[in-house]
Protein backbone atom coordinates (compact mmCIF):
# COMPACT_ATOMS: atom_id res chain seq x y z
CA UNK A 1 0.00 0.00 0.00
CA UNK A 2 1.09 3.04 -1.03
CA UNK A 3 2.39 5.74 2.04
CA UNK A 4 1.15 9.50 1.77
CA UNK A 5 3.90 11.65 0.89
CA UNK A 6 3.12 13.92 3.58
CA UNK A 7 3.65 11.69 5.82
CA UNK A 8 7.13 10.63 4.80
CA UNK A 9 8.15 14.47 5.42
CA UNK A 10 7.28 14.19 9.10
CA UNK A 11 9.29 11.26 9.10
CA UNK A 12 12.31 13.34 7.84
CA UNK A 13 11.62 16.18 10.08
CA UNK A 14 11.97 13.69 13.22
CA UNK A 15 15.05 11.79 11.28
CA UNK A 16 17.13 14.80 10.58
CA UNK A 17 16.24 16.39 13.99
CA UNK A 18 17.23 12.57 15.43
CA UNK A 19 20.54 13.10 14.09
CA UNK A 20 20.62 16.77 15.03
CA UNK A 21 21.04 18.32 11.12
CA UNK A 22 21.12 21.81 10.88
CA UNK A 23 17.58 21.69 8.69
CA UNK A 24 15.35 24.45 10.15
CA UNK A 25 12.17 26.30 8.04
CA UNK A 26 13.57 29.49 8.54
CA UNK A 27 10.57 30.89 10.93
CA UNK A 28 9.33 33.83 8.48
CA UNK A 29 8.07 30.62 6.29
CA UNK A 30 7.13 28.47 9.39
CA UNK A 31 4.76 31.35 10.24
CA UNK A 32 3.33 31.60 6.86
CA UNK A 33 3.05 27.94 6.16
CA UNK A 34 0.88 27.53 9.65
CA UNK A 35 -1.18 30.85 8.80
CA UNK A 36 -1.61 29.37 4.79
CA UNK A 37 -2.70 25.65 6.60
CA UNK A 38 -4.94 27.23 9.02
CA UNK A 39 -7.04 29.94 6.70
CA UNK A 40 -7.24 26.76 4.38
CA UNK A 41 -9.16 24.23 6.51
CA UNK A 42 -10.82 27.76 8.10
CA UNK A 43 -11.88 28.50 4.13
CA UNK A 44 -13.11 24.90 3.34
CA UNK A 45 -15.49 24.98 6.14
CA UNK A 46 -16.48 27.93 5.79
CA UNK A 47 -17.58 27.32 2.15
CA UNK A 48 -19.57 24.34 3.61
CA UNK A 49 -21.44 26.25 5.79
CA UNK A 50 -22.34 28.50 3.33
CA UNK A 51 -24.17 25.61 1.69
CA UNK A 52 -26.51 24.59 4.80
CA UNK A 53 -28.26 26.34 7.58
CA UNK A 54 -26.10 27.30 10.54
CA UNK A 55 -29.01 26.13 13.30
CA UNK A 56 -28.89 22.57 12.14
CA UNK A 57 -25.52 21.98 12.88
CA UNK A 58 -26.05 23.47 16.49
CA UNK A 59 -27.00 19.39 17.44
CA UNK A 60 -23.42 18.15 16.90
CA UNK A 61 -21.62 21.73 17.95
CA UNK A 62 -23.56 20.60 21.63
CA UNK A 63 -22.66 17.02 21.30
CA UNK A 64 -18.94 17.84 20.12
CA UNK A 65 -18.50 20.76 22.93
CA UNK A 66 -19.75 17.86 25.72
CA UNK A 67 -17.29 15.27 23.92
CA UNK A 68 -14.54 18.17 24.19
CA UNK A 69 -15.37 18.35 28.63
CA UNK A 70 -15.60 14.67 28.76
CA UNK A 71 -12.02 13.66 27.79
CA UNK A 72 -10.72 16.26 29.66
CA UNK A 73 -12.50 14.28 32.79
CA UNK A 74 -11.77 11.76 31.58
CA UNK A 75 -7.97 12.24 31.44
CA UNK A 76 -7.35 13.95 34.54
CA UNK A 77 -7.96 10.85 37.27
CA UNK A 78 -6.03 9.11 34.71
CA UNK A 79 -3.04 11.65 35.71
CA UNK A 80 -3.82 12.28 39.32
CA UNK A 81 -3.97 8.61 40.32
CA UNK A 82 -1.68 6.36 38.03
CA UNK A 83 0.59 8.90 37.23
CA UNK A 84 0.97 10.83 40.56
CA UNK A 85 1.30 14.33 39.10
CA UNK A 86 0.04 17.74 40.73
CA UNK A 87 -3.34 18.82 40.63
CA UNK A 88 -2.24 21.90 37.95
CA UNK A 89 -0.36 19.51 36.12
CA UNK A 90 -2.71 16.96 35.81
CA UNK A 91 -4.81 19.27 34.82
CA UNK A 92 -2.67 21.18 32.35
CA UNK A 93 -1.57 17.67 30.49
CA UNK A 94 -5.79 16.69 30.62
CA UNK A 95 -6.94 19.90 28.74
CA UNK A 96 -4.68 19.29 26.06
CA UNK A 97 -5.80 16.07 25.98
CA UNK A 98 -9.60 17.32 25.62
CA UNK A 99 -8.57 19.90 23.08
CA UNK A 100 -7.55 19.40 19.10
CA UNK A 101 -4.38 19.07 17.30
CA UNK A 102 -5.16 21.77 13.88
CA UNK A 103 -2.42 19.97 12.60
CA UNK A 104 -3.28 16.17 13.23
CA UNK A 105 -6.74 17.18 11.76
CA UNK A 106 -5.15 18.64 8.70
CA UNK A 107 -3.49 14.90 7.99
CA UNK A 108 -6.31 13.18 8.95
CA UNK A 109 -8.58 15.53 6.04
CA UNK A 110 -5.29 14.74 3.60
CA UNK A 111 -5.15 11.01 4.17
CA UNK A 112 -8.88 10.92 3.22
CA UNK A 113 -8.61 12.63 0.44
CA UNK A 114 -5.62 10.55 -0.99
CA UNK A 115 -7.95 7.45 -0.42
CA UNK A 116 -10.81 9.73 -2.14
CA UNK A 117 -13.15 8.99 1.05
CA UNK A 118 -15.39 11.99 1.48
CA UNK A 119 -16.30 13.78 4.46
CA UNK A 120 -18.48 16.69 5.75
CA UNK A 121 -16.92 19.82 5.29
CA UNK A 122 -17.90 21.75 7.72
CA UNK A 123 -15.63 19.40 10.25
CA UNK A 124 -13.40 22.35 10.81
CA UNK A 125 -15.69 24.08 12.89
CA UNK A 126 -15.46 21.30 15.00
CA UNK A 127 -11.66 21.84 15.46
CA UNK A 128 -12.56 25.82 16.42
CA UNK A 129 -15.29 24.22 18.90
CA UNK A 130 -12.91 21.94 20.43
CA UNK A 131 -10.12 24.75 21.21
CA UNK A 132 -12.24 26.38 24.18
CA UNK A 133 -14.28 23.93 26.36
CA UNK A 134 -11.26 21.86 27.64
CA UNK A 135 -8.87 24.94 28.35
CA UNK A 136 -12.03 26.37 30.39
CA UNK A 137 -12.32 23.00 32.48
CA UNK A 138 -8.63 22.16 32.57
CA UNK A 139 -8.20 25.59 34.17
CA UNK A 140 -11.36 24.98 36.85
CA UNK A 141 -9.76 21.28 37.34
CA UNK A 142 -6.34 23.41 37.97
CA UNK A 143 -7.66 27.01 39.97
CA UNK A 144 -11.25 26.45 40.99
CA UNK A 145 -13.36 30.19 39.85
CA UNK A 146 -11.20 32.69 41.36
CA UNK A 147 -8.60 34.78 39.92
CA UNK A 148 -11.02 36.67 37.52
CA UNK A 149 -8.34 38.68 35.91
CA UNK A 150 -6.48 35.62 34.55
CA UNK A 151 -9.55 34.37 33.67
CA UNK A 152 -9.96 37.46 30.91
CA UNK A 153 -6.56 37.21 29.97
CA UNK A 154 -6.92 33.53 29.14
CA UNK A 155 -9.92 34.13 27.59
CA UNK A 156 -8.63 36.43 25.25
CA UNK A 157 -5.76 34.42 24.36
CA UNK A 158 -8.13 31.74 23.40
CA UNK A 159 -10.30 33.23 21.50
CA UNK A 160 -7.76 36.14 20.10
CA UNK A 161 -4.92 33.73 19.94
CA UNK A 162 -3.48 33.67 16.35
CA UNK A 163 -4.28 30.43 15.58
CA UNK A 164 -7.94 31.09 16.81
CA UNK A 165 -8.45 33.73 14.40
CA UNK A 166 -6.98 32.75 11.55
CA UNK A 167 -9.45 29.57 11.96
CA UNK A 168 -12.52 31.59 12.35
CA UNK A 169 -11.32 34.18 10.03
CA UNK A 170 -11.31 31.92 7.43
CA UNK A 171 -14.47 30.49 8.12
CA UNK A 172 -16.07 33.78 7.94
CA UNK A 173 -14.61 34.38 4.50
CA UNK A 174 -15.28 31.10 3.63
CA UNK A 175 -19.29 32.10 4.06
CA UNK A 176 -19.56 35.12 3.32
CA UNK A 177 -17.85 34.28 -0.31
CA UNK A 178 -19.35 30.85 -0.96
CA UNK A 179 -17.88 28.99 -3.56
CA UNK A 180 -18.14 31.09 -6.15
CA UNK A 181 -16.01 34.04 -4.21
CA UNK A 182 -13.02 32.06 -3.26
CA UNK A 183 -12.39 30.87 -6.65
CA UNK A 184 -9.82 33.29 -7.07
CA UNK A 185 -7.88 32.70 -4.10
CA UNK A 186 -8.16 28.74 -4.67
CA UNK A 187 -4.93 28.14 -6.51
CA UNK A 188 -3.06 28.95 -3.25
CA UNK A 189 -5.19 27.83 -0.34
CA UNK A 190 -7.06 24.77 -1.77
CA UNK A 191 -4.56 23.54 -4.75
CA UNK A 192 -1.34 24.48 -3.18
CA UNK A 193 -2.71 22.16 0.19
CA UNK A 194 -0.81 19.33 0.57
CA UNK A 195 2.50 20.91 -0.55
CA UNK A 196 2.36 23.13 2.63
CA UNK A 197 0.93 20.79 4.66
CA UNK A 198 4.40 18.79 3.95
CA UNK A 199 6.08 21.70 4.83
CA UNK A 200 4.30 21.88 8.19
CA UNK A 201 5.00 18.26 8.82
CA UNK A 202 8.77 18.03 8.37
CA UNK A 203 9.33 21.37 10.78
CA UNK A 204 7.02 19.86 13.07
CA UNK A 205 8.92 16.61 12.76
CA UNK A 206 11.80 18.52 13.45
CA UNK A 207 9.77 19.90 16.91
CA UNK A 208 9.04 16.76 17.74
CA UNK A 209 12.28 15.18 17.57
CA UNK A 210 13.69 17.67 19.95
CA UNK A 211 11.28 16.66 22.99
CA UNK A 212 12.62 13.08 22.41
CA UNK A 213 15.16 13.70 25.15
CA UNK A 214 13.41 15.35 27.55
CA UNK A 215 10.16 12.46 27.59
CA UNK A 216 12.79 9.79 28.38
CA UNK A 217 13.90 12.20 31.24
CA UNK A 218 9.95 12.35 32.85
CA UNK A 219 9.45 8.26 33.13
CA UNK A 220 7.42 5.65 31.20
CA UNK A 221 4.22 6.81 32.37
CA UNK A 222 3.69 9.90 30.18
CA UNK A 223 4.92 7.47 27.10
CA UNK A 224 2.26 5.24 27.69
CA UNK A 225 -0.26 7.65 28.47
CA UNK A 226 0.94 9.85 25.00
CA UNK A 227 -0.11 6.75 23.30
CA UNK A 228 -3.18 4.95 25.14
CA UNK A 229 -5.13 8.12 25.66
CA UNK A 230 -5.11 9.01 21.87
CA UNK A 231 -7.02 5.53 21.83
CA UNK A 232 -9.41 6.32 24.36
CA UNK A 233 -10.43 9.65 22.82
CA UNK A 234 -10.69 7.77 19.34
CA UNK A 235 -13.46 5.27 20.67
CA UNK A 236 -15.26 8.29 22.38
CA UNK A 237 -15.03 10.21 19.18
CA UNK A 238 -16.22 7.09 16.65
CA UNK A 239 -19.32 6.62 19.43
CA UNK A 240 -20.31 10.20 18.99
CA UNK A 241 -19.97 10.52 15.60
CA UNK A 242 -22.60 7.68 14.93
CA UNK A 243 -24.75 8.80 17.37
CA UNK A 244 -25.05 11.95 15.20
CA UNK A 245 -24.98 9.96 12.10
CA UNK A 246 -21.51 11.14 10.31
CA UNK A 247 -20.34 9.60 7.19
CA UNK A 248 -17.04 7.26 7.62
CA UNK A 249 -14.52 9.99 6.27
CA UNK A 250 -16.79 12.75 8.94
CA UNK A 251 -16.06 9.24 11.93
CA UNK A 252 -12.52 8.92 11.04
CA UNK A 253 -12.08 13.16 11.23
CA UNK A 254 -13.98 13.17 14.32
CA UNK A 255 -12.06 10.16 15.98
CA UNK A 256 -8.76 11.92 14.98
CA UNK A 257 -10.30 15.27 16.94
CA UNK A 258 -10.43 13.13 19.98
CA UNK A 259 -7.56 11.35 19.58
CA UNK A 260 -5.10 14.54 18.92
CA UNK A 261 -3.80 16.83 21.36
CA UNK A 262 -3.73 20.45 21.56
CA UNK A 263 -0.16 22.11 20.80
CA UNK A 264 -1.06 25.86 20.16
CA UNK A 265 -3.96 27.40 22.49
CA UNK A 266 -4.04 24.71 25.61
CA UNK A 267 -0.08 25.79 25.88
CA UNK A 268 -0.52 29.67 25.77
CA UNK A 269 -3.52 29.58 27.65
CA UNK A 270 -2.02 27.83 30.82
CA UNK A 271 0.77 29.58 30.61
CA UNK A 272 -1.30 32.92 31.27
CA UNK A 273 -3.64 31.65 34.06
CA UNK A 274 -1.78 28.59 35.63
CA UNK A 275 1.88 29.14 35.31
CA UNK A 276 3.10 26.95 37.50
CA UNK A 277 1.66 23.83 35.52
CA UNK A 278 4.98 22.81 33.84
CA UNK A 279 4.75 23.13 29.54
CA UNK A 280 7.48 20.45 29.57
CA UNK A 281 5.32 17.18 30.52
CA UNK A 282 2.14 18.59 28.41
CA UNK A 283 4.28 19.27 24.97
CA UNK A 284 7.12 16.19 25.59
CA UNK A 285 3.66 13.84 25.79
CA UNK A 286 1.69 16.07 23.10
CA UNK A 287 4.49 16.97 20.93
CA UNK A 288 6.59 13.98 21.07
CA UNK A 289 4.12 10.97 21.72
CA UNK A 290 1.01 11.91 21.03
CA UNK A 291 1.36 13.58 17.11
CA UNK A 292 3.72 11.14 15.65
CA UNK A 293 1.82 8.35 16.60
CA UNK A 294 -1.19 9.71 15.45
CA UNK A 295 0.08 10.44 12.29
CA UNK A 296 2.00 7.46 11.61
CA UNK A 297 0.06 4.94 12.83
CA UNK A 298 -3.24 6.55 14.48
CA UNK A 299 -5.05 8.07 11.07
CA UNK A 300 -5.22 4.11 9.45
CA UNK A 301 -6.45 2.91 12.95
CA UNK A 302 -8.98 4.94 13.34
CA UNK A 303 -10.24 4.83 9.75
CA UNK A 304 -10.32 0.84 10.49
CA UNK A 305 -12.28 1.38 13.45
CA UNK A 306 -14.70 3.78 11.54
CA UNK A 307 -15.33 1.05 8.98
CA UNK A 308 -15.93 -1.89 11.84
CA UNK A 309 -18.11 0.62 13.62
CA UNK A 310 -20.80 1.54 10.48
CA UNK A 311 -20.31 -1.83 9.52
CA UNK A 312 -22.17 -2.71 12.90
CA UNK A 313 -23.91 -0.02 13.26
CA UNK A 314 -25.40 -1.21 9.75
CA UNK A 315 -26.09 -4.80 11.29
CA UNK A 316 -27.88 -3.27 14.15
């Protein structure tokens, strides 16, 4: 079976960092390769949206919101008891864990469209949905409801936060144009795709590499957890996905959502309202567990578990 390009660049991002080569995106094009990737899937959705009337997705923006609080709880006991970490860093490590990976989704939406399995499109305002609800608990797990100051500034990182607004920007101007209106600006954001997504993956191959050393350093536990919890989510997110009756490329997207871990707003978020929750256990388990084995191997298990699940779902 053939191997998506795309992801044989991550796998030469975390080779050359492995061997510590001096290859580096020079950061003027790392920052315009992550805006280009996220005004993309923000644009694609947004398009979609413009085909269908907003208040009938509002049933699986509630269900995917609750799905969002529910791994979140569901991965902070997890912490606290088997793997004996602080109450702000159990809960720091759990809302990334209950938020999305904008990158794992963007190879999950590539891989299906290599293996010309369609999908609904407006899945990427699931990934915008997703960003909030876990930071909000993870903090509340972490702080309880005082410090109402913080609780602005974190807010407004959230939903300000670059990454935040280049998603909903492009949704908005996704639309507001329809189809029709980003034809001109398709060539780069819808044709030029999977070129910059490989771009994205060998850096971040690169990132991930370099937070080899310092998981070894933190024990076992966060290795297994970077890799079981991705699992977890993925069941969660295949059971809610049939109970609002996705299609199997929408399941597999969805499972992927749950499975992935935040990298962007969970970070800058908890390092505004809970800075003593330490970045280097929640990015060494997000960064270097958690998105390589999603993309390597997570993506094909999940679509296999999408299949087996309509496939029973049809028997039932």
């Amino acid at each position: 079976m053939a191997i998506d390009p795309v992801i044989l660049f991550f796998v030469l991002g975390v080779a050359a960092g492995l061997m510590r080569s001096e290859l580096r995106l020079p950061a003027p094009v790392y920052e315009l390769v992550s805006m280009i990737l996220l005004l993309s899937i923000g644009l694609k959705g947004g398009v979609e949206l413009a085909r269908q009337p907003a208040l009938d997705l509002m049933p699986q923006i509630a269900a995917v919101t609750v799905m969002g609080i529910v791994l979140t709880l569901l991965a902070f006991p997890l912490l606290r008891g088997l793997g004996r970490f602080s109450r702000v860093d159990a809960a720091a490590i759990a809302a990334h864990y209950g938020s999305v990976s904008v990158g794992t989704f963007a190879v999950a939406a590539a891989y299906l469209t290599y293996r010309q399995i369609g999908f609904e499109q407006h899945m990427p305002l699931f990934v915008v949905v997703l960003e909030i609800p876990a930071i909000i608990i993870g903090v509340l797990l972490a702080k309880g409801l005082g410090r109402q100051q913080a609780w602005g500034r974190m807010l407004h990182e959230v939903l300000c936060g670059k990454s935040m607004v280049l998603l909903v920007g492009g949704l908005l101007v996704g639309w507001v144009a329809g189809e029709d209106g980003v034809q001109s600006i398709k060539p780069l954001f819808f044709d030029l795709f999977k070129g910059v997504l490989a771009l994205f993956l060998l850096e971040m191959g690169l990132i991930a590499a370099g937070h080899v050393g310092g998981l070894l350093r933190q024990g076992l536990f966060l290795l297994g957890f970077g890799m079981a919890m991705p699992l977890i989510g993925a069941v969660v997110g295949t059971m809610v996905a049939l109970g609002l009756g996705l299609s199997l490329g929408g399941t597999v997207l969805l499972a992927t959502m749950a499975a992935s871990a935040s990298y962007i707003a969970a970070p800058a978020a908890f390092r505004l309202v809970v800075p003593e929750a330490k970045p280097a256990f929640s990015l060494a388990t997000s960064l270097g567990v958690t998105f390589p084995f999603n993309i390597v191997l997570g993506i094909p298990l999940y679509h296999w578990m999408a299949e087996r699940a309509q496939m029973m779902k049809g028997v039932w």
